[in-house]
C-alpha atoms as a PDB file:
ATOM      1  CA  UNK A   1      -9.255 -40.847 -95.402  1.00  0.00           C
ATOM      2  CA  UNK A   2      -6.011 -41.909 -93.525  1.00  0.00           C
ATOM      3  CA  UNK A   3      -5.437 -45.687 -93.923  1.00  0.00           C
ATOM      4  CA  UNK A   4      -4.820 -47.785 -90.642  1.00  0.00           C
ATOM      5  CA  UNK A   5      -1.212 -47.978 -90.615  1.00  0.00           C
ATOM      6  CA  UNK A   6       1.666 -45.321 -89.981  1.00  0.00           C
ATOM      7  CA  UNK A   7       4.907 -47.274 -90.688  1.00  0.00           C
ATOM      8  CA  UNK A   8       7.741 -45.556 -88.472  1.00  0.00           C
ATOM      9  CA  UNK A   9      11.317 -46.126 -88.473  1.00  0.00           C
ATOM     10  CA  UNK A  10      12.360 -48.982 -87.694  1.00  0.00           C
ATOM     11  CA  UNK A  11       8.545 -50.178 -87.142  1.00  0.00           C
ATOM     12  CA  UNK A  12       5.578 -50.926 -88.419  1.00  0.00           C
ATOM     13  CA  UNK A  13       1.967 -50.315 -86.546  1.00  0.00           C
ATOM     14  CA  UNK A  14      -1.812 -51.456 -87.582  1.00  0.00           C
ATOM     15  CA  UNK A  15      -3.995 -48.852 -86.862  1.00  0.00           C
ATOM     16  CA  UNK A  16      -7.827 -48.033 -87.196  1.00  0.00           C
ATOM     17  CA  UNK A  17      -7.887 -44.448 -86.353  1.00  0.00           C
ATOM     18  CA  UNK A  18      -7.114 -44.890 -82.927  1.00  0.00           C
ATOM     19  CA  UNK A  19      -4.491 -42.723 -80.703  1.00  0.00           C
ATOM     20  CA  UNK A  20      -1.142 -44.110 -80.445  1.00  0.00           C
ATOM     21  CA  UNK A  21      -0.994 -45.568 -77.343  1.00  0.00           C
ATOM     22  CA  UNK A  22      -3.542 -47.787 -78.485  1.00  0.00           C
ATOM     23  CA  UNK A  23      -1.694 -49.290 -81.171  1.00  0.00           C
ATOM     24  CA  UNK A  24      -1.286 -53.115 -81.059  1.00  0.00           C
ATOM     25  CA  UNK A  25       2.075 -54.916 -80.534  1.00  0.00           C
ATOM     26  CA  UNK A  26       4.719 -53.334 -83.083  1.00  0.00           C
ATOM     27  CA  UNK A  27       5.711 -56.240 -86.290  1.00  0.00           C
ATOM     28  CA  UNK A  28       9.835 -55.550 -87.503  1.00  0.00           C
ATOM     29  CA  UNK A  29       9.928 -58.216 -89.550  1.00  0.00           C
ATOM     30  CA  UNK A  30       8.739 -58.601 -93.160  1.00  0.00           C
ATOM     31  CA  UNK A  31       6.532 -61.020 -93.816  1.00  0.00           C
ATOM     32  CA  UNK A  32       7.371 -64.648 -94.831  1.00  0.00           C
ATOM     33  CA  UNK A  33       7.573 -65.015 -98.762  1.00  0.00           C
ATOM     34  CA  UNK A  34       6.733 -68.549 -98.374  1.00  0.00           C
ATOM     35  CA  UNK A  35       3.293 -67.114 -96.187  1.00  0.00           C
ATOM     36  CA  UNK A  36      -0.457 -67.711 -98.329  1.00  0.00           C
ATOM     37  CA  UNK A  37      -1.217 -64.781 -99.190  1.00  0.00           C
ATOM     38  CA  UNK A  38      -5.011 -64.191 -99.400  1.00  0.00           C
ATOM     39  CA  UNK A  39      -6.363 -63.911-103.200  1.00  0.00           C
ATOM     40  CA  UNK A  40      -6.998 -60.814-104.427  1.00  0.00           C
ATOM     41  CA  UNK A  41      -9.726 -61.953-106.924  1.00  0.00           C
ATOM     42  CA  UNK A  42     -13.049 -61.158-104.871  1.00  0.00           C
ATOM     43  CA  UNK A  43     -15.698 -59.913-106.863  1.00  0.00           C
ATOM     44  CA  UNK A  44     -15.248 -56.347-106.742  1.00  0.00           C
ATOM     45  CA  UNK A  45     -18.350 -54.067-108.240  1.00  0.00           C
ATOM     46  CA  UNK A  46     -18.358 -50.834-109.486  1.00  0.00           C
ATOM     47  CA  UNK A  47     -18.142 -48.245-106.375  1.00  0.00           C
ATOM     48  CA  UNK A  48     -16.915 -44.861-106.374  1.00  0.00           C
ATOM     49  CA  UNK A  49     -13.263 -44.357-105.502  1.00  0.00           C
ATOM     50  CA  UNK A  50     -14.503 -43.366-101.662  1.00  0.00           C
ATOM     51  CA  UNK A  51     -16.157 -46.918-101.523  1.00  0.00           C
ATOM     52  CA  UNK A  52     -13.056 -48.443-102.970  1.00  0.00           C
ATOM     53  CA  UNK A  53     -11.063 -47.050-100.450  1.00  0.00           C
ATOM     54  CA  UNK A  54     -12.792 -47.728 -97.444  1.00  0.00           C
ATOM     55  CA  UNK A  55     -13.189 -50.984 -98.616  1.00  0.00           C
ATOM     56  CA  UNK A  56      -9.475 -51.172 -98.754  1.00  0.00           C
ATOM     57  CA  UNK A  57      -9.257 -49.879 -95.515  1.00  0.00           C
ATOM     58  CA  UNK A  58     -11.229 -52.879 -94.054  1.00  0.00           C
ATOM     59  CA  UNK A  59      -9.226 -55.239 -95.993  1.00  0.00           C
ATOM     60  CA  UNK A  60      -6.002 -54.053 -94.930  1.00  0.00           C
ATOM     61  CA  UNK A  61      -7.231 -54.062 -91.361  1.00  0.00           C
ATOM     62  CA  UNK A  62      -8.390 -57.636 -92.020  1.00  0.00           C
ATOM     63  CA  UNK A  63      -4.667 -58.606 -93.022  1.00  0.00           C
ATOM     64  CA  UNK A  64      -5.752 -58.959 -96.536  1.00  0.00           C
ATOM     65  CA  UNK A  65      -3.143 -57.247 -97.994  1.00  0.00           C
ATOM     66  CA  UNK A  66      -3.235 -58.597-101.831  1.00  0.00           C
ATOM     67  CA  UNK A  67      -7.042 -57.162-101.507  1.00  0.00           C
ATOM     68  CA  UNK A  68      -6.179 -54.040-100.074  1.00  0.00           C
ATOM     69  CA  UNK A  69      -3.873 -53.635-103.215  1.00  0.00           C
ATOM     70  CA  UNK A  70      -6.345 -54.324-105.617  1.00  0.00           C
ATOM     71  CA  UNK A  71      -8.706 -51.698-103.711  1.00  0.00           C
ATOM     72  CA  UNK A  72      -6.390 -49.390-103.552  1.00  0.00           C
ATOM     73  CA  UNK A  73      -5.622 -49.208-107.212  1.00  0.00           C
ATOM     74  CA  UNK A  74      -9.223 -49.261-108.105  1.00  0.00           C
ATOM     75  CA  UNK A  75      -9.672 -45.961-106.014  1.00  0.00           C
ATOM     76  CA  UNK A  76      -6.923 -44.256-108.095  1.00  0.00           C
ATOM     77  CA  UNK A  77      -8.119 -45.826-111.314  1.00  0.00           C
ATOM     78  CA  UNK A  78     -11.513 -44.347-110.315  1.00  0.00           C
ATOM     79  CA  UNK A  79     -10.791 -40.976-108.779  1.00  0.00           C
ATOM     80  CA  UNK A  80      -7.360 -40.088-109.761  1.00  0.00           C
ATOM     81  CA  UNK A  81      -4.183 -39.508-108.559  1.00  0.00           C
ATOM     82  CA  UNK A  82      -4.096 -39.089-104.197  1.00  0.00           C
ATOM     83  CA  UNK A  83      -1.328 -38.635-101.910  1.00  0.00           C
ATOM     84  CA  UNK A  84      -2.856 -40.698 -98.883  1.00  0.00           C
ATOM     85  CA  UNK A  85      -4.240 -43.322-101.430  1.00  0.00           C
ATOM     86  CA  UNK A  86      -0.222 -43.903-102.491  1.00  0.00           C
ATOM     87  CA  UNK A  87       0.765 -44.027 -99.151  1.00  0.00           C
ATOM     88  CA  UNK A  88      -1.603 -46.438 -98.566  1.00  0.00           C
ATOM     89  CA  UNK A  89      -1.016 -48.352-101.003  1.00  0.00           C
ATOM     90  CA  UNK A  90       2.611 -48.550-100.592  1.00  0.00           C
ATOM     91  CA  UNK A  91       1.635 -49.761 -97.294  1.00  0.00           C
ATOM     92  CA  UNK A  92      -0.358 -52.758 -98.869  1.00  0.00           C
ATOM     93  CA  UNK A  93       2.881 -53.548-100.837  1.00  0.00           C
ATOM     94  CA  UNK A  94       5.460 -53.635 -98.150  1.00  0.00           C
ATOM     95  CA  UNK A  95       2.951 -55.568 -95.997  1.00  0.00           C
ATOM     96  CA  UNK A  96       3.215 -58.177 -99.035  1.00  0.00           C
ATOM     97  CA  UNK A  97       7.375 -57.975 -98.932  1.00  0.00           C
ATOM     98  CA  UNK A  98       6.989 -55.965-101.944  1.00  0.00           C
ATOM     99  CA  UNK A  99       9.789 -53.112-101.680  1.00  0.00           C
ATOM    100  CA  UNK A 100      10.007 -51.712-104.840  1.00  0.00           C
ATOM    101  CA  UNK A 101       6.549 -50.930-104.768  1.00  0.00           C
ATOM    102  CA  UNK A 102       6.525 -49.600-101.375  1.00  0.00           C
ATOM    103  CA  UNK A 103       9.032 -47.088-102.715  1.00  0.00           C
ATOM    104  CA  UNK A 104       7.185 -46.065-105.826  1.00  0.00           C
ATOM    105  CA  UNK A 105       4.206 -45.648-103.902  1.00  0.00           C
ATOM    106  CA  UNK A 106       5.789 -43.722-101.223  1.00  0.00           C
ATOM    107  CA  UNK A 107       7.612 -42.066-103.392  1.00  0.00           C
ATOM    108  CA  UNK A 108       4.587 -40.471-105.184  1.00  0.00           C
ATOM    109  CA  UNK A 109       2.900 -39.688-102.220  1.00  0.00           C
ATOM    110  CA  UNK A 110       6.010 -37.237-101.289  1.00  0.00           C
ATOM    111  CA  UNK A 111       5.755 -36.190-105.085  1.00  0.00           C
ATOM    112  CA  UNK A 112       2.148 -35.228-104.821  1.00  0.00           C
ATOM    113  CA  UNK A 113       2.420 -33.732-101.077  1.00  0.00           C
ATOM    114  CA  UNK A 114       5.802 -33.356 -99.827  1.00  0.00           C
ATOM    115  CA  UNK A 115       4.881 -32.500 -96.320  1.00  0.00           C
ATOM    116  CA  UNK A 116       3.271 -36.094 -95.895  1.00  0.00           C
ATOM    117  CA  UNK A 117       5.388 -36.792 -93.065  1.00  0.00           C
ATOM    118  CA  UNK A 118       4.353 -39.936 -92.545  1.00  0.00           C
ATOM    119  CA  UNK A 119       5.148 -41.403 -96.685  1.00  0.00           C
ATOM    120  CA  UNK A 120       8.584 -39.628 -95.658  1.00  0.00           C
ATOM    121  CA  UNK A 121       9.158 -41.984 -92.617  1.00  0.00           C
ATOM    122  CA  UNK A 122       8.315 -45.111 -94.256  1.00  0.00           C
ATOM    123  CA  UNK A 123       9.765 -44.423 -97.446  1.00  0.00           C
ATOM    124  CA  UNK A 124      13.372 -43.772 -94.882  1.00  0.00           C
ATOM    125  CA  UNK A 125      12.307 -47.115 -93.437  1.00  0.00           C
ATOM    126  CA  UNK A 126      12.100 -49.261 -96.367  1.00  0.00           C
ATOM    127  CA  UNK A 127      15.177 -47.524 -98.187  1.00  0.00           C
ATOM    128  CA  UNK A 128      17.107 -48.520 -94.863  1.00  0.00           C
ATOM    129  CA  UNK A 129      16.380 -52.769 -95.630  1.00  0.00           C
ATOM    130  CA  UNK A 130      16.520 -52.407 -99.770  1.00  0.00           C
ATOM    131  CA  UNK A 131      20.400 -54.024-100.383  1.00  0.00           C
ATOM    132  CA  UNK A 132      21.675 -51.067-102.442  1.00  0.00           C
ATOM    133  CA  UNK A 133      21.837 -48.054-100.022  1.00  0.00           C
ATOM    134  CA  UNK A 134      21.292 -44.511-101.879  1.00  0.00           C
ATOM    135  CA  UNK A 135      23.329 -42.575-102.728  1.00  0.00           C
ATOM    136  CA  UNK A 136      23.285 -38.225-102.637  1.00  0.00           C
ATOM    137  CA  UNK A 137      24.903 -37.468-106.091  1.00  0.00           C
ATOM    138  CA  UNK A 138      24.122 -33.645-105.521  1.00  0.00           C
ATOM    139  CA  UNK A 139      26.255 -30.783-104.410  1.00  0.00           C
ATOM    140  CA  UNK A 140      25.553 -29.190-100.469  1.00  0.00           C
ATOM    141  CA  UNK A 141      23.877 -26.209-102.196  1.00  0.00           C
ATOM    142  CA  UNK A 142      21.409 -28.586-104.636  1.00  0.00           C
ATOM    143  CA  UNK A 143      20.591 -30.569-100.783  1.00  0.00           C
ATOM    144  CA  UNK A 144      19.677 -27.568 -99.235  1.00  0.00           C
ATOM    145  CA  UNK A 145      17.804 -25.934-102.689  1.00  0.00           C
ATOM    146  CA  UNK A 146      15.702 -29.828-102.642  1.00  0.00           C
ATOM    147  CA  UNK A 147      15.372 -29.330 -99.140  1.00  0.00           C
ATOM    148  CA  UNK A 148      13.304 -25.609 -99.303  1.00  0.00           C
ATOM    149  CA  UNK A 149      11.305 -27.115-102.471  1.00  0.00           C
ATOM    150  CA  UNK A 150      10.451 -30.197-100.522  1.00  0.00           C
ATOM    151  CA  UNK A 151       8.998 -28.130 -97.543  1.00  0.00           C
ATOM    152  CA  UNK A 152       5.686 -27.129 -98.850  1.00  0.00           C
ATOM    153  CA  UNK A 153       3.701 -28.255-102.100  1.00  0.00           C
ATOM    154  CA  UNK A 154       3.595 -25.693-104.725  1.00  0.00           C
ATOM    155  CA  UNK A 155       0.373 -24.084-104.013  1.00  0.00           C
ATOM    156  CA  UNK A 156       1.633 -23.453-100.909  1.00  0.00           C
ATOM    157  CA  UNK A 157       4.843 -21.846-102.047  1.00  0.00           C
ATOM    158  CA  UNK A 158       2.742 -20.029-104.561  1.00  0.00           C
ATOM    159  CA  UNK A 159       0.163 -18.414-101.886  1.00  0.00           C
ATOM    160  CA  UNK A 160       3.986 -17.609-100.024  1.00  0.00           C
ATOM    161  CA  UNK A 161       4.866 -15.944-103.186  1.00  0.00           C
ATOM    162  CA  UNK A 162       1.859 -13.735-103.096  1.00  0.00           C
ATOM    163  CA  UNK A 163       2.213 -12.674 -99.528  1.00  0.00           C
ATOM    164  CA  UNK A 164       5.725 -11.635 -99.616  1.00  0.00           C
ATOM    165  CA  UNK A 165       4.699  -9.264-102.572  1.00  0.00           C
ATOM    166  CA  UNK A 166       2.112  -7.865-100.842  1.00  0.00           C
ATOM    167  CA  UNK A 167       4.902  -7.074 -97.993  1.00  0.00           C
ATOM    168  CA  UNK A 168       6.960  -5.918-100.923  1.00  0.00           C
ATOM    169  CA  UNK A 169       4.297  -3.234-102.142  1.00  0.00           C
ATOM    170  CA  UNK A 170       4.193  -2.329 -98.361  1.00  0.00           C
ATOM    171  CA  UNK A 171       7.834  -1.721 -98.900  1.00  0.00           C
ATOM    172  CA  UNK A 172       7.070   0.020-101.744  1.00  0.00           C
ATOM    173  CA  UNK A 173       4.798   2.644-100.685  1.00  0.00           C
ATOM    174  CA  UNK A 174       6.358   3.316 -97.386  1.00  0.00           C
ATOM    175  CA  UNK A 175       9.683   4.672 -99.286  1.00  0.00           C
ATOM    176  CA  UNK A 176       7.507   6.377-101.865  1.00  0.00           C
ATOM    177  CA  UNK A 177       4.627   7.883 -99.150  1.00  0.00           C
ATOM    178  CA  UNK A 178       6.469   8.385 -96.375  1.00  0.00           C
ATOM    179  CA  UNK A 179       8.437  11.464 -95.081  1.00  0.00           C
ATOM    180  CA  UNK A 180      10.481   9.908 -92.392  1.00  0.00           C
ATOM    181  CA  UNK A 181      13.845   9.562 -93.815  1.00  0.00           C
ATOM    182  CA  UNK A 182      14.269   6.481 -91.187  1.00  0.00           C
ATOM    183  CA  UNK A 183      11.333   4.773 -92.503  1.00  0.00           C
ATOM    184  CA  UNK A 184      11.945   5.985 -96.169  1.00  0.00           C
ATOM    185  CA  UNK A 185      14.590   3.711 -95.668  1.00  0.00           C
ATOM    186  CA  UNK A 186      13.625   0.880 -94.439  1.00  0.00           C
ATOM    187  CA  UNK A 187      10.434   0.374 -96.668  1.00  0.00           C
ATOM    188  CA  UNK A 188      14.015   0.504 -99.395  1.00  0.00           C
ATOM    189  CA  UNK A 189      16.324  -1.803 -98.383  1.00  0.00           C
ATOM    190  CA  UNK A 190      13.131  -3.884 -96.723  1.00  0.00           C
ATOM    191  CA  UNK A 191      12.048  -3.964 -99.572  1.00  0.00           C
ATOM    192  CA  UNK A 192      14.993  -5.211-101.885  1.00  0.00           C
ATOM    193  CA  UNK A 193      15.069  -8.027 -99.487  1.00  0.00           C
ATOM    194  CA  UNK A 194      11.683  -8.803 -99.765  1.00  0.00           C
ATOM    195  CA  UNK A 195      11.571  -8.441-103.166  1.00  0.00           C
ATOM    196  CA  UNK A 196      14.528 -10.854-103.649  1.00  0.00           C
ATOM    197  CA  UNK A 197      12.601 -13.718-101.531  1.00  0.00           C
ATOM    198  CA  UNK A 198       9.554 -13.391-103.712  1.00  0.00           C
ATOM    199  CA  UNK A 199      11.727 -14.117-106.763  1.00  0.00           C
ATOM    200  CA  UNK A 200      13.477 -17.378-104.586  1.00  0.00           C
ATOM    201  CA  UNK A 201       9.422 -18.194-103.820  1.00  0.00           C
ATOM    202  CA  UNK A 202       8.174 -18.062-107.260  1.00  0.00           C
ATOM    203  CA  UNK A 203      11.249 -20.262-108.598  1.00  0.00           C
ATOM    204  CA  UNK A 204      11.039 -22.273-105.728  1.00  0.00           C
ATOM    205  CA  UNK A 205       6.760 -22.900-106.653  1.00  0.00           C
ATOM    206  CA  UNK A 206       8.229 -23.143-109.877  1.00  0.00           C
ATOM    207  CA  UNK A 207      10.261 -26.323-109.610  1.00  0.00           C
ATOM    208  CA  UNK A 208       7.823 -27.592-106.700  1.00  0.00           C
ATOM    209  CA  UNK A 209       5.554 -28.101-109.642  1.00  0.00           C
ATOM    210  CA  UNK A 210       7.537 -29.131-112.122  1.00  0.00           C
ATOM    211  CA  UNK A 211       8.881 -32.245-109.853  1.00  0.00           C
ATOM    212  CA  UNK A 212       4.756 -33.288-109.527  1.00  0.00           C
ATOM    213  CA  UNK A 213       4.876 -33.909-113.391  1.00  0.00           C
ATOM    214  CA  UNK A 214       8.233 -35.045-114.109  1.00  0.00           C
ATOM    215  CA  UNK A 215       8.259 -39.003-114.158  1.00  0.00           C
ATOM    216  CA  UNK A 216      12.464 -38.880-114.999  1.00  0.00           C
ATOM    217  CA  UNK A 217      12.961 -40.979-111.885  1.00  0.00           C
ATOM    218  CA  UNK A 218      12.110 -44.559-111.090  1.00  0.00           C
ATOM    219  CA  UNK A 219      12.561 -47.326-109.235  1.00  0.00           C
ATOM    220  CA  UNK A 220      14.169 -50.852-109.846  1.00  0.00           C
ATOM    221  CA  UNK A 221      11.955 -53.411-109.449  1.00  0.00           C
ATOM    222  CA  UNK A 222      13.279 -57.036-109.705  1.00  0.00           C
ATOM    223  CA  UNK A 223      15.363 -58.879-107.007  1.00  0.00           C
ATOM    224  CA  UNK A 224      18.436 -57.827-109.156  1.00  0.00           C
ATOM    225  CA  UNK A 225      18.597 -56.211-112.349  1.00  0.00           C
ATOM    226  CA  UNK A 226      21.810 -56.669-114.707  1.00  0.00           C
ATOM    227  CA  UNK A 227      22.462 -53.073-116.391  1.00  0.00           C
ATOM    228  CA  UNK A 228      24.321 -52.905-119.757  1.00  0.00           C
ATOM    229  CA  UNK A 229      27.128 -50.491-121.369  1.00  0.00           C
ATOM    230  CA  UNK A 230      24.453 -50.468-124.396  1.00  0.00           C
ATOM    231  CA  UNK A 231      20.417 -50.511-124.629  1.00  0.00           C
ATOM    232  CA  UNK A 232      20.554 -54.650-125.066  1.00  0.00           C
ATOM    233  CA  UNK A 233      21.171 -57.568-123.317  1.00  0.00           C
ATOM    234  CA  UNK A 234      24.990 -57.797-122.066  1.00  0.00           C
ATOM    235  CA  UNK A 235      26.405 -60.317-124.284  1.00  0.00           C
ATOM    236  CA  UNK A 236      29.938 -60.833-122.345  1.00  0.00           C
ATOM    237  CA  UNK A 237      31.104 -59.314-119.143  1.00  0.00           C
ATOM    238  CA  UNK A 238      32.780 -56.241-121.372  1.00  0.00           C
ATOM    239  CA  UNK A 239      28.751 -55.544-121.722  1.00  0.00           C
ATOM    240  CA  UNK A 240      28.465 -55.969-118.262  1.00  0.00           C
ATOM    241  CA  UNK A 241      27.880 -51.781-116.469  1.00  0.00           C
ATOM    242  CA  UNK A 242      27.168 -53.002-112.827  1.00  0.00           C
ATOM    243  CA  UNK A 243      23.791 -54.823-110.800  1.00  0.00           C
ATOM    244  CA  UNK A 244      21.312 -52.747-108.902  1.00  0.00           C
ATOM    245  CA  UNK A 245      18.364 -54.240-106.560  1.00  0.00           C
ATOM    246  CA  UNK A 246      15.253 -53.786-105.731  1.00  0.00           C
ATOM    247  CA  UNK A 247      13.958 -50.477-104.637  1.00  0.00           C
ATOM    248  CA  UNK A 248      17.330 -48.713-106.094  1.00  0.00           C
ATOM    249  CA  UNK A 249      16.238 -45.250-107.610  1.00  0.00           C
ATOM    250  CA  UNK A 250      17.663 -44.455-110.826  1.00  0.00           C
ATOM    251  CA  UNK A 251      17.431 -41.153-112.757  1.00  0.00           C
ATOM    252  CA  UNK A 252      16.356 -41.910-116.443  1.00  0.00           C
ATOM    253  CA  UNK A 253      17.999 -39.699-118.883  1.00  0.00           C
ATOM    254  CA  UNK A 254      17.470 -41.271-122.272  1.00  0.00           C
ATOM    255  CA  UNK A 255      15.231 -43.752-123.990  1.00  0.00           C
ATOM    256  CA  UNK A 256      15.647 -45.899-127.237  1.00  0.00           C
ATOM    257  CA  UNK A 257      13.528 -48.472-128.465  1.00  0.00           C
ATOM    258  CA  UNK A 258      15.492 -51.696-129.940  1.00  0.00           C
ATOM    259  CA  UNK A 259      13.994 -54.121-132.138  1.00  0.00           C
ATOM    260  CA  UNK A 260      13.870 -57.264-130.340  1.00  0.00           C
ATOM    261  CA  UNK A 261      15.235 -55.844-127.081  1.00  0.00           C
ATOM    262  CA  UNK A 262      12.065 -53.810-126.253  1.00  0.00           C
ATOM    263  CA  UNK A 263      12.569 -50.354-124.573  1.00  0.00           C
ATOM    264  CA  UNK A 264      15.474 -49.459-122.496  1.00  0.00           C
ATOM    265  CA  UNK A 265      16.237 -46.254-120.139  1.00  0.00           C
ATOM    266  CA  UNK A 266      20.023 -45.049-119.757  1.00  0.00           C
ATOM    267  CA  UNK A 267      20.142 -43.841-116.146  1.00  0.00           C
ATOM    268  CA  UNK A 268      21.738 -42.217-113.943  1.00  0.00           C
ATOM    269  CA  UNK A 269      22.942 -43.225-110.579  1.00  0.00           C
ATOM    270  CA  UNK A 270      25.184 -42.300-107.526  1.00  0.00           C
ATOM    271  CA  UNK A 271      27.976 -40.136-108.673  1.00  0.00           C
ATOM    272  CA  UNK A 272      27.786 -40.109-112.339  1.00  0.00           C
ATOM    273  CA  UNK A 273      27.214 -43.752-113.224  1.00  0.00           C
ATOM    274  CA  UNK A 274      25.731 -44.267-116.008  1.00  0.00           C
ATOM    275  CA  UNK A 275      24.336 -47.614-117.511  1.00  0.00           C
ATOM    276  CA  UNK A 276      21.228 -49.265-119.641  1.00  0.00           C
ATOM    277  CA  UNK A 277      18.355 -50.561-118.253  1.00  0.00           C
ATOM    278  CA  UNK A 278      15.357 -52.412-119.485  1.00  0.00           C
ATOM    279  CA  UNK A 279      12.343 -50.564-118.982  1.00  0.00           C
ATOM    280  CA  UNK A 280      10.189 -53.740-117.820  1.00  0.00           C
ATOM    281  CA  UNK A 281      12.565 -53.600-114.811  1.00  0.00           C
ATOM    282  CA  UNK A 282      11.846 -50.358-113.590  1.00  0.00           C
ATOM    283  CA  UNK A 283       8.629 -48.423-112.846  1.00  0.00           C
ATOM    284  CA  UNK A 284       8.621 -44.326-112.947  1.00  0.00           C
ATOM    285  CA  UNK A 285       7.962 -42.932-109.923  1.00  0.00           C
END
């Protein structure tokens, strides 16, 4: 079920499955911190995680966004992980002036199904208003190799895979079967072509798949978070690595667990930097 609002770039529609020239007028601006928020604390019964979220659905079209949240959550709780249900829910959070949740959610919609084109446009949005703009810490070649990966999910690249060996075997049996020397050879060096995409195709399902269960990345949540040379509080400005804000994306690379300083993540971020974080101030993507 696709939730009632597509956030584009630079805008943000309400929609109840209507066409887009029916769309009401277009909100830009976040909404007002200081704004009453509706409670979220309405009985809510047991439903299946359908019910949930077309419950949620009506909520958010009702402008109860703190409700929609709650909804939304109780749909993944109940039916597991979904890439429109994180969309939508990342909807519910930015409609709250909640970026860093936005982000996650967004962000796992794209890691579930990264041909959700519209969790791509509002996770471009929302990175365009969070204060610390990201930064591409890869080479051209790991852009373009993210890039392929990120075009289809991995079943699809898999099925792609299984194609292009079937045209390989066509390859195959054309040099082995046939008599024409000018077919001869182009079922070979056809096929060493082919065969070599297949080979990109599987590595490329591969990875595909290993991004949906990796959870190495994550996203800063608080206003501002204060990261340290060492996993514990900075204790003079020598301590002091640099400040990131909300909605920042960090890759976590170690973990240590200090008594009385709770867990921290060393991460990585922009070219090379790396610093401690709490992990209360972050959430894995």
């Amino acid at each position: 079920m696709i939730l009632s609002a597509v956030l584009t770039v630079g805008t943000l529609y309400g929609q109840d499955s209507v066409a887009v020239s029916d769309l009401p007028e277009v909100m830009t601006e976040l909404p007002d911190s200081d704004a009453e928020v509706t409670p979220a604390d309405e009985t809510v019964t047991d439903l299946s995680a359908e019910e949930y979220a077309l419950q949620a659905d009506t909520a958010y079209s009702a402008d109860n966004f703190a409700l929609a949240e709650t909804l939304y959550l109780k749909a993944l709780e109940t039916g597991g992980s979904s890439t429109t249900l994180f969309y939508n829910l990342g909807n519910a959070y930015y409609r709250q002036g909640n970026l860093g949740k936005a982000i996650v959610n967004y962000e796992r919609a794209l890691k579930l199904d990264p041909t959700n084109a519209d969790a791509r446009a509002n996770l471009e949005f929302v990175n365009s208003r969070i204060t610390d703009k990201q930064i591409d810490s890869g080479s051209y070649m790991q852009s373009i190799w993210d890039g392929a990966v990120g075009m289809f999910r991995a079943d699809t690249w898999a099925v792609i895979s299984l194609i292009l060996f079937a045209v390989f075997l066509g390859a195959l049996a054309t040099y082995i079967f046939s008599s024409a020397v000018a077919l001869k050879k182009t079922g070979f060096f056809g096929g060493i072509i082919v065969f070599i995409v297949t080979v990109i195709a599987v590595i490329v399902s591969f990875d595909a798949a290993n991004r949906v269960n990796t959870d190495r990345y994550a996203i800063i949540l608080p206003p501002s978070s204060q990261l340290s040379t060492s996993p514990r509080e900075a204790r003079s400005q020598a301590e002091q690595a640099f400040l990131l804000h909300e909605g920042t994306k960090v890759e976590i690379i170690d973990s240590i667990s200090n008594p009385g300083e709770g867990m921290w993540y060393e991460v990585l971020v922009g070219h090379g930097e790396r610093a401690w974080v709490k992990a209360s101030e972050v959430e894995k993507i």
